[in-house]
Protein backbone atom coordinates (compact mmCIF):
# COMPACT_ATOMS: atom_id res chain seq x y z
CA UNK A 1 28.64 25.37 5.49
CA UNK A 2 27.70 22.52 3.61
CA UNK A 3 28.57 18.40 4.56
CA UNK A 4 30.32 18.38 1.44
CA UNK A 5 32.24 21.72 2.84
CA UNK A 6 32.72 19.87 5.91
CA UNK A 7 33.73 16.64 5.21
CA UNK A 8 36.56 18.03 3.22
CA UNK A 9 37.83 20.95 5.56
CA UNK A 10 41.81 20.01 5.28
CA UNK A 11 42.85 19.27 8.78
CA UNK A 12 45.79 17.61 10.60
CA UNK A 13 45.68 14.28 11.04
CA UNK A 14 46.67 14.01 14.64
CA UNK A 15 46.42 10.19 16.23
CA UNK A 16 49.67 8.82 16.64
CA UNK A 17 51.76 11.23 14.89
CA UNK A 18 51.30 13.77 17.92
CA UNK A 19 54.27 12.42 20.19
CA UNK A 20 55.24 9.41 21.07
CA UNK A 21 55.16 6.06 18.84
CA UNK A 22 57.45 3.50 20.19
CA UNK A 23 60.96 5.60 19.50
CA UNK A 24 59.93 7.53 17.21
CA UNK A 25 59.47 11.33 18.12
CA UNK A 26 57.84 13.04 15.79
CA UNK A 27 57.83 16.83 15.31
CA UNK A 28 54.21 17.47 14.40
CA UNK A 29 51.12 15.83 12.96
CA UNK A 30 51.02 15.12 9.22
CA UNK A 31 48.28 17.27 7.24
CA UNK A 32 46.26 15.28 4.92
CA UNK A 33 47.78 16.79 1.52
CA UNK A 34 51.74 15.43 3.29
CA UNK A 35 49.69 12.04 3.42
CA UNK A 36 48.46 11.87 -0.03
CA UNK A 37 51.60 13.10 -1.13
CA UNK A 38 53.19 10.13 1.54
CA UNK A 39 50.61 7.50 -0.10
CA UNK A 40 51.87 8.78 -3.60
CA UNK A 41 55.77 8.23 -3.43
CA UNK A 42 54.77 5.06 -1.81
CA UNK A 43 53.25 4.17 -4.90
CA UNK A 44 56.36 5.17 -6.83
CA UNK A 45 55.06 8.37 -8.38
CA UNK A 46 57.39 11.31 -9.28
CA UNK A 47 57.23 14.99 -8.02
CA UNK A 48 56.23 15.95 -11.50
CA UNK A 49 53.70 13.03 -11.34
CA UNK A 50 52.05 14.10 -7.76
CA UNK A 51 51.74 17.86 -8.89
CA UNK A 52 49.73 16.84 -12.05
CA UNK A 53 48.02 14.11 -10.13
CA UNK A 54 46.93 16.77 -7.03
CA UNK A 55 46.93 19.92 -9.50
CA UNK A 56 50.02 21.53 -7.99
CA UNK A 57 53.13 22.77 -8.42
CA UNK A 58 56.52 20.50 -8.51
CA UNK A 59 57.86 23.13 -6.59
CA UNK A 60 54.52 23.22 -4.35
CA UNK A 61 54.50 19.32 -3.60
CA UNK A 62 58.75 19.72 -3.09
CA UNK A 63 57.77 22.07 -0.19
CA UNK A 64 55.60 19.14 1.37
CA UNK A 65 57.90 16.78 0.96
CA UNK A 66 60.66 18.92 2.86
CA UNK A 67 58.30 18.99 5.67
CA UNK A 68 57.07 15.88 5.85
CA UNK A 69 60.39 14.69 6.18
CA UNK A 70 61.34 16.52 8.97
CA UNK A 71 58.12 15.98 10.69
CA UNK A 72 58.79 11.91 10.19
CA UNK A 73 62.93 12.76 10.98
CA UNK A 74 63.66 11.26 7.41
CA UNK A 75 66.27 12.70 4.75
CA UNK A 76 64.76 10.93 1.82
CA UNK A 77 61.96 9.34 -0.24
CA UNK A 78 63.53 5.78 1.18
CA UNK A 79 63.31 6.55 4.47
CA UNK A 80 59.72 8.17 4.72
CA UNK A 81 58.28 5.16 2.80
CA UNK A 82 59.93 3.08 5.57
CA UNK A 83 59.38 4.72 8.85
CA UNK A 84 55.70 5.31 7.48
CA UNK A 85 55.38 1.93 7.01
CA UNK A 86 57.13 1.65 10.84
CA UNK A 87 53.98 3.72 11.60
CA UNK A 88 51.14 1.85 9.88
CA UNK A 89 50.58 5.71 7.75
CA UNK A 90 50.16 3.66 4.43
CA UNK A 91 47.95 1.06 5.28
């Protein structure tokens, strides 16, 4: 394996979002597509938007969404903008 290969292996990222933050719980860790997809709709981009941006599907970046927002305990794009904000995830 290459360091390019390496270096861009997708893996979870796992420091706080594994447990405990405060009172938050979290479900899981947040892969690194769910937090470019996160850093997107922060920046006000549309489904339609990501998927071109990250060359996916809208259904495709839909599916992340739906898990990310279970894994922050959010029901919408509001409220996972917010509590990653609560959690320093966009800085």
């Amino acid at each position: 394996m290459t360091t390019f290969e390496a270096e861009n292996q997708k893996q979870p990222i796992t420091t706080i979002l594994d447990g405990y933050h405060g009172d938050i719980i979290l479900t899981g860790p947040l892969s690194q597509r769910e937090l470019e997809i996160l850093h997107l709709i922060a920046a006000g981009c549309r489904n339609r938007e990501i998927a071109e941006r990250l060359s996916l599907a809208p259904s495709t970046v839909k599916w992340y969404c739906r898990h990310m927002y279970q894994k922050l305990d959010v029901l919408s794009r509001t409220q996972a903008i917010a509590r990653a904000r609560e959690l320093n995830l966009l800085s």
